[in-house]
C-alpha atoms as a PDB file:
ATOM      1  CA  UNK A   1     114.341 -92.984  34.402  1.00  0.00           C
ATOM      2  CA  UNK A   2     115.033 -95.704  36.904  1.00  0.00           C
ATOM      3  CA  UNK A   3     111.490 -96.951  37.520  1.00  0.00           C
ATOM      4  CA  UNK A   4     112.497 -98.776  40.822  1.00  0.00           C
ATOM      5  CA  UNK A   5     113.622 -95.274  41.870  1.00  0.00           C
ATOM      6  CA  UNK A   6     110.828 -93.607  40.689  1.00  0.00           C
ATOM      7  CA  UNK A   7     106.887 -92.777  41.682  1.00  0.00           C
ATOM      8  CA  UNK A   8     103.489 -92.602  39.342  1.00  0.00           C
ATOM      9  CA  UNK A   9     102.736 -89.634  39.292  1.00  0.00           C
ATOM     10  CA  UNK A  10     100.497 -89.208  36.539  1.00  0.00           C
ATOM     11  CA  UNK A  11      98.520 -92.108  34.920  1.00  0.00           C
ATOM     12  CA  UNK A  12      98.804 -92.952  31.492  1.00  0.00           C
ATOM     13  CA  UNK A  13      94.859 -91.493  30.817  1.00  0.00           C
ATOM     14  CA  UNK A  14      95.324 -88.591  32.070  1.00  0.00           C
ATOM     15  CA  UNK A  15      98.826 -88.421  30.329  1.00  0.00           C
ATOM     16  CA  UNK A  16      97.232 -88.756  27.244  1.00  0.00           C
ATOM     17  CA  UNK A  17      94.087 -86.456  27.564  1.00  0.00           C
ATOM     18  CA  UNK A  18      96.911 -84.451  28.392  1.00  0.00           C
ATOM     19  CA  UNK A  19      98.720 -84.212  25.165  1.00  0.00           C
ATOM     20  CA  UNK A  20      95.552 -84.964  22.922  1.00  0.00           C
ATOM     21  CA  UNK A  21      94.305 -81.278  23.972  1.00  0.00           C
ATOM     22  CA  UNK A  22      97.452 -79.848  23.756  1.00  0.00           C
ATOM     23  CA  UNK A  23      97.538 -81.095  19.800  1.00  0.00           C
ATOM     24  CA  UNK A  24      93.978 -79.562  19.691  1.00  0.00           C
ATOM     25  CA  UNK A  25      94.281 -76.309  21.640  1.00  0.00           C
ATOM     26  CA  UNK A  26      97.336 -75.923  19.219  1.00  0.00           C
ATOM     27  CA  UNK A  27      95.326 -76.427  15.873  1.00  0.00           C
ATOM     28  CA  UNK A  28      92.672 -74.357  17.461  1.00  0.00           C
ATOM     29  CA  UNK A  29      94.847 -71.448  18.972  1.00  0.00           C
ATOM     30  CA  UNK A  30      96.085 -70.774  15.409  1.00  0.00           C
ATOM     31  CA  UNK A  31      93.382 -70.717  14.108  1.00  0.00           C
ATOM     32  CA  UNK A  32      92.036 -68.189  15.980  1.00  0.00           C
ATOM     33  CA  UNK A  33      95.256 -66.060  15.541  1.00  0.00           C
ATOM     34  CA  UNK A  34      94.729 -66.141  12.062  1.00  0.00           C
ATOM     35  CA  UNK A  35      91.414 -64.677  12.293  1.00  0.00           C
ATOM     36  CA  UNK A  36      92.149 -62.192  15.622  1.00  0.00           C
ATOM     37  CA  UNK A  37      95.415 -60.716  13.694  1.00  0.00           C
ATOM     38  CA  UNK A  38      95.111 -60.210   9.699  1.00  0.00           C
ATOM     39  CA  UNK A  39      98.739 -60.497   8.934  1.00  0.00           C
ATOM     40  CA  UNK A  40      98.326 -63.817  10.450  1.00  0.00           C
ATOM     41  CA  UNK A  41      95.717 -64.877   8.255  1.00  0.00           C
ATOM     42  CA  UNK A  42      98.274 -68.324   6.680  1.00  0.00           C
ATOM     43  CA  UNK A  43      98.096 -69.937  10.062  1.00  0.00           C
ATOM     44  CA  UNK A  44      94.239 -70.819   8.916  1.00  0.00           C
ATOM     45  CA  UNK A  45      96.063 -73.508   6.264  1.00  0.00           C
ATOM     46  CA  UNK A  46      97.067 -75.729   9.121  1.00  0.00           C
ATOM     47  CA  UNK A  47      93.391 -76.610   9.354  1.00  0.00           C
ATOM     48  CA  UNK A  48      93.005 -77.083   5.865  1.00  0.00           C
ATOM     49  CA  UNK A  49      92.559 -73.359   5.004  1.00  0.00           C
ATOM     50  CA  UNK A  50      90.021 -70.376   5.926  1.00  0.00           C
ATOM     51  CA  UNK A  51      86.620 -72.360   5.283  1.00  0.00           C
ATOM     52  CA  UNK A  52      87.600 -75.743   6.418  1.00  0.00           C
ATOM     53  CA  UNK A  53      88.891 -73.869   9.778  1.00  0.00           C
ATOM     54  CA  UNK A  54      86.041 -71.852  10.411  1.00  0.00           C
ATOM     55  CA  UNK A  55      84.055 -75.542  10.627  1.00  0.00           C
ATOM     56  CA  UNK A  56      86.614 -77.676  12.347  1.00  0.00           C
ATOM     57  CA  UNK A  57      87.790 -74.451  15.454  1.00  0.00           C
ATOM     58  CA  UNK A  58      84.300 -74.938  16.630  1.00  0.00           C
ATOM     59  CA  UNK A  59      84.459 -78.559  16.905  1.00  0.00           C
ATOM     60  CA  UNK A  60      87.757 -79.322  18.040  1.00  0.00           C
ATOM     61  CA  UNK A  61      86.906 -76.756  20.859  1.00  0.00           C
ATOM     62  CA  UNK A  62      84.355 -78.954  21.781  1.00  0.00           C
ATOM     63  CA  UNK A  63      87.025 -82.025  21.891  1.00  0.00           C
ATOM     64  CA  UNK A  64      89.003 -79.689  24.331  1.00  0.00           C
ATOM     65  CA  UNK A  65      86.404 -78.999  26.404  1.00  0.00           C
ATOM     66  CA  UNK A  66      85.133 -83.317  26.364  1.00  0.00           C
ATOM     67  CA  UNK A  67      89.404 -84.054  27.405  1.00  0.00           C
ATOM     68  CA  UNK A  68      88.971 -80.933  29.984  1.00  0.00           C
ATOM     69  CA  UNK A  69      86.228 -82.406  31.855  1.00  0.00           C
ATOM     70  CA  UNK A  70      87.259 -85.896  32.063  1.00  0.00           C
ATOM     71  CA  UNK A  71      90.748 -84.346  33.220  1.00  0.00           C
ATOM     72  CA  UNK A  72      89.143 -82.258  35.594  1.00  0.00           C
ATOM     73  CA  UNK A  73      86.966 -84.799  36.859  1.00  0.00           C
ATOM     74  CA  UNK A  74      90.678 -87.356  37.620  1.00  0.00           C
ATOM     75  CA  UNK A  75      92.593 -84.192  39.434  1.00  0.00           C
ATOM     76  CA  UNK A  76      90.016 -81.474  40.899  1.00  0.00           C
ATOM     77  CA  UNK A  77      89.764 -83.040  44.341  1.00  0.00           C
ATOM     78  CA  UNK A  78      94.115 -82.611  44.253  1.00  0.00           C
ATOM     79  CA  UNK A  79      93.802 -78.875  43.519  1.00  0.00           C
ATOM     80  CA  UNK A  80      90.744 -77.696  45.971  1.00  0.00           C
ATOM     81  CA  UNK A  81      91.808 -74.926  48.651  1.00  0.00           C
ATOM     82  CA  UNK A  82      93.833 -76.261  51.606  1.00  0.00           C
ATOM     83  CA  UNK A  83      94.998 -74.152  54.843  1.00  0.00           C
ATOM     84  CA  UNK A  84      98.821 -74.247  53.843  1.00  0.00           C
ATOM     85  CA  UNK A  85      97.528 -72.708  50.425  1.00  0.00           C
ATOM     86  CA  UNK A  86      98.234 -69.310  51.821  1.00  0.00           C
ATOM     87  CA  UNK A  87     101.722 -70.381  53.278  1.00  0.00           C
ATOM     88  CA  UNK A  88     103.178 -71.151  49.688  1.00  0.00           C
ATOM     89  CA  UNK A  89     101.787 -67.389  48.299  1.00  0.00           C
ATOM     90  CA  UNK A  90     103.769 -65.844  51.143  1.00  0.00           C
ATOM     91  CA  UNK A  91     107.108 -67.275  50.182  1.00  0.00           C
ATOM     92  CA  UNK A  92     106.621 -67.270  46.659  1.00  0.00           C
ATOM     93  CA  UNK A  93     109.593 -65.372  45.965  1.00  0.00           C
ATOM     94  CA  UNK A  94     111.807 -68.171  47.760  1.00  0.00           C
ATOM     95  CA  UNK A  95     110.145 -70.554  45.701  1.00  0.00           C
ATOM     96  CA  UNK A  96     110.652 -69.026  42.190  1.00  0.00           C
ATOM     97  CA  UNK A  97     114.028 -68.562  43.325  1.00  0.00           C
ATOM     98  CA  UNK A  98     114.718 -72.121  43.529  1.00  0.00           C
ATOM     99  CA  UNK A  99     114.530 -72.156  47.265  1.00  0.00           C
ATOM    100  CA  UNK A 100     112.590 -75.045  48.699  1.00  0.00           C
ATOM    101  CA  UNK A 101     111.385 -74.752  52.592  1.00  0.00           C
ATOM    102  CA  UNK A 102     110.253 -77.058  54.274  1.00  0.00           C
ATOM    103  CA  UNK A 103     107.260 -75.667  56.175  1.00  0.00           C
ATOM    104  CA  UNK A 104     104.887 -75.604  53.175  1.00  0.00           C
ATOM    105  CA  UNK A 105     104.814 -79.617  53.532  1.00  0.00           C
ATOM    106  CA  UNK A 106     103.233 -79.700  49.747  1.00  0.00           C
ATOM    107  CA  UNK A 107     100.720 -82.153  48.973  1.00  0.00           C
ATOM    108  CA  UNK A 108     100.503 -83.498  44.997  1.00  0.00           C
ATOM    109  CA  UNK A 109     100.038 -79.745  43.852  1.00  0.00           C
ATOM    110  CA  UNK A 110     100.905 -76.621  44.758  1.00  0.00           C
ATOM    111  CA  UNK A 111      99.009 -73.570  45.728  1.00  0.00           C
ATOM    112  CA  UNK A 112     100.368 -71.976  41.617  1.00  0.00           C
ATOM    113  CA  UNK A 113      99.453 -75.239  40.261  1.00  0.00           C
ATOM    114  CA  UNK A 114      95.980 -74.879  41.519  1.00  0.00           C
ATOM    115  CA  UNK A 115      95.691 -71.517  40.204  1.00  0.00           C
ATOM    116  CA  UNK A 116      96.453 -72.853  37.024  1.00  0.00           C
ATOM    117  CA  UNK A 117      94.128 -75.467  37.284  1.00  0.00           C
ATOM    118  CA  UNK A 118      91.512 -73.312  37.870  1.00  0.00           C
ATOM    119  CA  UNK A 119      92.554 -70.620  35.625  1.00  0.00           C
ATOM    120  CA  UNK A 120      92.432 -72.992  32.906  1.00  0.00           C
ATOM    121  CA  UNK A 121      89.011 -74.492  33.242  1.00  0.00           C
ATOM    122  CA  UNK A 122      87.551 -71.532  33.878  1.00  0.00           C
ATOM    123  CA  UNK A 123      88.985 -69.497  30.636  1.00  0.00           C
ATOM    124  CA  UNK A 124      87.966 -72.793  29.150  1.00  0.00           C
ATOM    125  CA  UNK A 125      84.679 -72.756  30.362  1.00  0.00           C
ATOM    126  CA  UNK A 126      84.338 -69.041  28.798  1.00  0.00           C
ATOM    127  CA  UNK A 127      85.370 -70.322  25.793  1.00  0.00           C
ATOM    128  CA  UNK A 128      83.120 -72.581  25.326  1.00  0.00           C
ATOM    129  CA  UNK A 129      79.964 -70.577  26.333  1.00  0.00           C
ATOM    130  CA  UNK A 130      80.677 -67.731  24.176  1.00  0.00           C
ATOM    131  CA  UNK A 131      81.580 -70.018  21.782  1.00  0.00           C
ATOM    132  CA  UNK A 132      78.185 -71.552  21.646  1.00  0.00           C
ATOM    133  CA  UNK A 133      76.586 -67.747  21.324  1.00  0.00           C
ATOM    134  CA  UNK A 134      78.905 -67.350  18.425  1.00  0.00           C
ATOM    135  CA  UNK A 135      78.844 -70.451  16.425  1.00  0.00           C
ATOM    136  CA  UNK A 136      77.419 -70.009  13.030  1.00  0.00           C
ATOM    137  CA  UNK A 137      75.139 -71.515  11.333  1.00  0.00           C
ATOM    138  CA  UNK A 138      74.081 -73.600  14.834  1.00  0.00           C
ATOM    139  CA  UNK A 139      72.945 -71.883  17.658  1.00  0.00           C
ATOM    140  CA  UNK A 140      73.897 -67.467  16.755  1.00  0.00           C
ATOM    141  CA  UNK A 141      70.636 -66.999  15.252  1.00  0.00           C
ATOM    142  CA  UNK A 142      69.358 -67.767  18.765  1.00  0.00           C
ATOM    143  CA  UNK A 143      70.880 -64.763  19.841  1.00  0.00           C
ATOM    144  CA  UNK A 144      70.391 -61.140  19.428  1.00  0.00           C
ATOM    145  CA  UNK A 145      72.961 -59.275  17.888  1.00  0.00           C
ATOM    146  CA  UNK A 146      74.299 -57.315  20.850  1.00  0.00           C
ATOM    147  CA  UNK A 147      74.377 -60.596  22.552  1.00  0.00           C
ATOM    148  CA  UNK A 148      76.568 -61.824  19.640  1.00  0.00           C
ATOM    149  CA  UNK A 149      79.094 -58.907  20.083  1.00  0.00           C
ATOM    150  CA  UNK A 150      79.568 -59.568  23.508  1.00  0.00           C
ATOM    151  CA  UNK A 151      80.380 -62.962  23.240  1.00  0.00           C
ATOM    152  CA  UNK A 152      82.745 -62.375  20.079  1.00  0.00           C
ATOM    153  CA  UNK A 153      84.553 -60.300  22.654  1.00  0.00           C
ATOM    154  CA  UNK A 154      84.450 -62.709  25.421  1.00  0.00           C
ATOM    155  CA  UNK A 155      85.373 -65.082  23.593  1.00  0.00           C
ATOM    156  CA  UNK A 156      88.720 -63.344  22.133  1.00  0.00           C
ATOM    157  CA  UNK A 157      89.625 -62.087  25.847  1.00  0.00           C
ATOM    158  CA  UNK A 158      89.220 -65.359  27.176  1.00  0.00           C
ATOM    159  CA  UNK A 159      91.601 -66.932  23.977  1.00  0.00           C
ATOM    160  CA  UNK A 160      94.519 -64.446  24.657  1.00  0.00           C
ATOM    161  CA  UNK A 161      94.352 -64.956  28.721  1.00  0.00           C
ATOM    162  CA  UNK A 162      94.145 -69.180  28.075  1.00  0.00           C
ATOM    163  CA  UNK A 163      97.311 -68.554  25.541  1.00  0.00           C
ATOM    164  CA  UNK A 164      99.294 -66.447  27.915  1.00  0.00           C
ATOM    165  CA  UNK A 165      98.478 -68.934  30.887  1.00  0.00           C
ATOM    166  CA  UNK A 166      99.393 -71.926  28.841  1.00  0.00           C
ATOM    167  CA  UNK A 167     102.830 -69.951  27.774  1.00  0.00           C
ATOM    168  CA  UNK A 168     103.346 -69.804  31.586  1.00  0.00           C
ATOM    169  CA  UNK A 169     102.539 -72.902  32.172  1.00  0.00           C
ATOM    170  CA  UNK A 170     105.109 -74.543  29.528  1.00  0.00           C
ATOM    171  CA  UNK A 171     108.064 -72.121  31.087  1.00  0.00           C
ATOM    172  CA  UNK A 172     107.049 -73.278  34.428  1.00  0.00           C
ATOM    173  CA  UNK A 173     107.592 -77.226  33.596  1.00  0.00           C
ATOM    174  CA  UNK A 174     110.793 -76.807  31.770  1.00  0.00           C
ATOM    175  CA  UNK A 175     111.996 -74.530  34.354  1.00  0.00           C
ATOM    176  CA  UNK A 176     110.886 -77.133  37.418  1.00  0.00           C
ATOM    177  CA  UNK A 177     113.637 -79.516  36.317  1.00  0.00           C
ATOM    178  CA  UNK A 178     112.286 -83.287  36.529  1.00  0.00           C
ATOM    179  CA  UNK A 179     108.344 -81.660  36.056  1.00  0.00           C
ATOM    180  CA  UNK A 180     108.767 -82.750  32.312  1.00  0.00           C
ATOM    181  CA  UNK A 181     108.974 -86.492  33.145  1.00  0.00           C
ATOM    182  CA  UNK A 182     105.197 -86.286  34.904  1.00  0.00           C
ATOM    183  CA  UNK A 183     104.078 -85.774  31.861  1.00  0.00           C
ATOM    184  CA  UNK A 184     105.961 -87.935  29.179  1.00  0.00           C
ATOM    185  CA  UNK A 185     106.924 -91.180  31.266  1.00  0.00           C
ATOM    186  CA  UNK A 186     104.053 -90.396  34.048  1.00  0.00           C
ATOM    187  CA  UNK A 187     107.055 -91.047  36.738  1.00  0.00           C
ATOM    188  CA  UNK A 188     109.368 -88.974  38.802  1.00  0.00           C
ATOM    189  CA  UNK A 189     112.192 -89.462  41.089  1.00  0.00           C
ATOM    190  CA  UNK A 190     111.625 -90.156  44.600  1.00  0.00           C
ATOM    191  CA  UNK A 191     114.318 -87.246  45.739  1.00  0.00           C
ATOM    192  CA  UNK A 192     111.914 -84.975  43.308  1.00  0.00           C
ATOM    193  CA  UNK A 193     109.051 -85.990  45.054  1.00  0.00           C
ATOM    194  CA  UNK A 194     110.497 -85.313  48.647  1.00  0.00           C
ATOM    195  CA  UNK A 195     111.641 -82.162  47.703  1.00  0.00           C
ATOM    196  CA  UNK A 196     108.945 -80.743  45.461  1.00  0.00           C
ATOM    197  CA  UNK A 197     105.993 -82.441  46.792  1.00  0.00           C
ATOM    198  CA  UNK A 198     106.990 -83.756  50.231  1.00  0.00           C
ATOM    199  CA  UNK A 199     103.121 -84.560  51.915  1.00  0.00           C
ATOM    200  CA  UNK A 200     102.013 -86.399  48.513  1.00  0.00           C
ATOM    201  CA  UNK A 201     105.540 -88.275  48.973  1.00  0.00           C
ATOM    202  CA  UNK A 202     104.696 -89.595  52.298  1.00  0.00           C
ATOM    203  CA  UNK A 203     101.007 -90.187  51.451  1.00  0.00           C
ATOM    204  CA  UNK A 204     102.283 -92.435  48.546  1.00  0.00           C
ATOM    205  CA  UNK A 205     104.923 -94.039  50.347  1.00  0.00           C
ATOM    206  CA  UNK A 206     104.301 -94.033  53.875  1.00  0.00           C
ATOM    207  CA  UNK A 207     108.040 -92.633  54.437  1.00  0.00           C
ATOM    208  CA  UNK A 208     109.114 -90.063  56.342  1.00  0.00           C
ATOM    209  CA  UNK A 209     110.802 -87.502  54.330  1.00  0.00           C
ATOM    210  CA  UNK A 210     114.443 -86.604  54.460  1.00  0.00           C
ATOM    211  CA  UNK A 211     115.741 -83.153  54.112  1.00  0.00           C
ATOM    212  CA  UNK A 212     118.004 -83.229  50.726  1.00  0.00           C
ATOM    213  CA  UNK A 213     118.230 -81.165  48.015  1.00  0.00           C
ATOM    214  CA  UNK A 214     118.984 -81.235  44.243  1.00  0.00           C
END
């Protein structure tokens, strides 16, 4: 990408917490299919097999959950409730359809985006709480047994949801063309900025925003 055409969108920090949890949430999603579904029981091996696994998931969730809360702690005050929130829910449908309009004057994220935000750290968050009630030899025998139950279930719910969401997520960028480049190169095109994300456009550039399309 031309960078004298182009905008920062997303530092090179945050780019890399970024794809450092994705590498773990992948190691530790599969593991946790191999467990959840017994004909899936091989995907254990990428960790080393079934007893290495069952000591590294653990851990590596808590290396999500450290990336998570630095991330969150760079981007939360981008995706907290705004008044125009509610606009971009009401023409959703124009939106998915590829249908940009101009009244929803986006700011860096959009109304979805924030949802996802939020979606994520709080499945997260779930995660690693029941986690904690669950973890063996550590801190279950704190626990009573029905307390252990409900947290092994808590903690599977909140796995599948966090999967599907991140399944969404991944369609979502590939199907936003130029969404990709946010978070490999960090930039993206000024026209992709006007159209996608005209208010954090101005606020960045201090230009008015012209009406074109892709």
């Amino acid at each position: 990408m031309n960078r004298h055409n182009s905008l920062l969108r997303t530092p090179y920090a945050v780019r890399m917490s970024h794809w450092l949890m994705v590498i773990c949430f992948f190691f530790v999603a599969m593991s946790g299919l191999s467990w959840f579904f017994p004909s899936l029981n091989w995907l254990n091996n990428l960790l080393g097999g079934p007893q290495l696994a069952r000591i590294l998931h653990p851990f590596m969730g808590m290396v999500i959950f450290l990336f998570l809360v630095f991330m969150f702690l760079r981007l939360v005050r981008y995706n907290l409730p705004e008044e125009g929130d509610g606009k971009w829910f009401a023409n959703v449908g124009q939106v998915m359809g590829g249908k940009h309009v101009d009244e929803l004057d986006t700011g860096k994220y959009n109304a979805g985006q924030k949802v996802l935000f939020w979606g994520i750290m709080g499945l997260i968050a779930l995660l690693l709480i029941s986690g904690v009630v669950i973890w063996r030899p550590y801190f279950a025998p704190l626990f009573s047994i029905p307390a252990i139950r409900i947290g092994l279930f808590v903690h599977a719910l909140a796995g599948v949801l966090l999967m599907l969401l991140i399944i969404g997520h991944i369609y979502l960028a590939f199907w936003v063309r130029g969404s990709v480049d946010s978070m490999s190169s960090g930039y993206v095109s000024r026209k992709w900025a006007r159209v996608h994300h005209p208010r954090w456009y101005r606020q960045v550039t201090g230009e008015a925003v012209k009406k074109d399309r892709p």
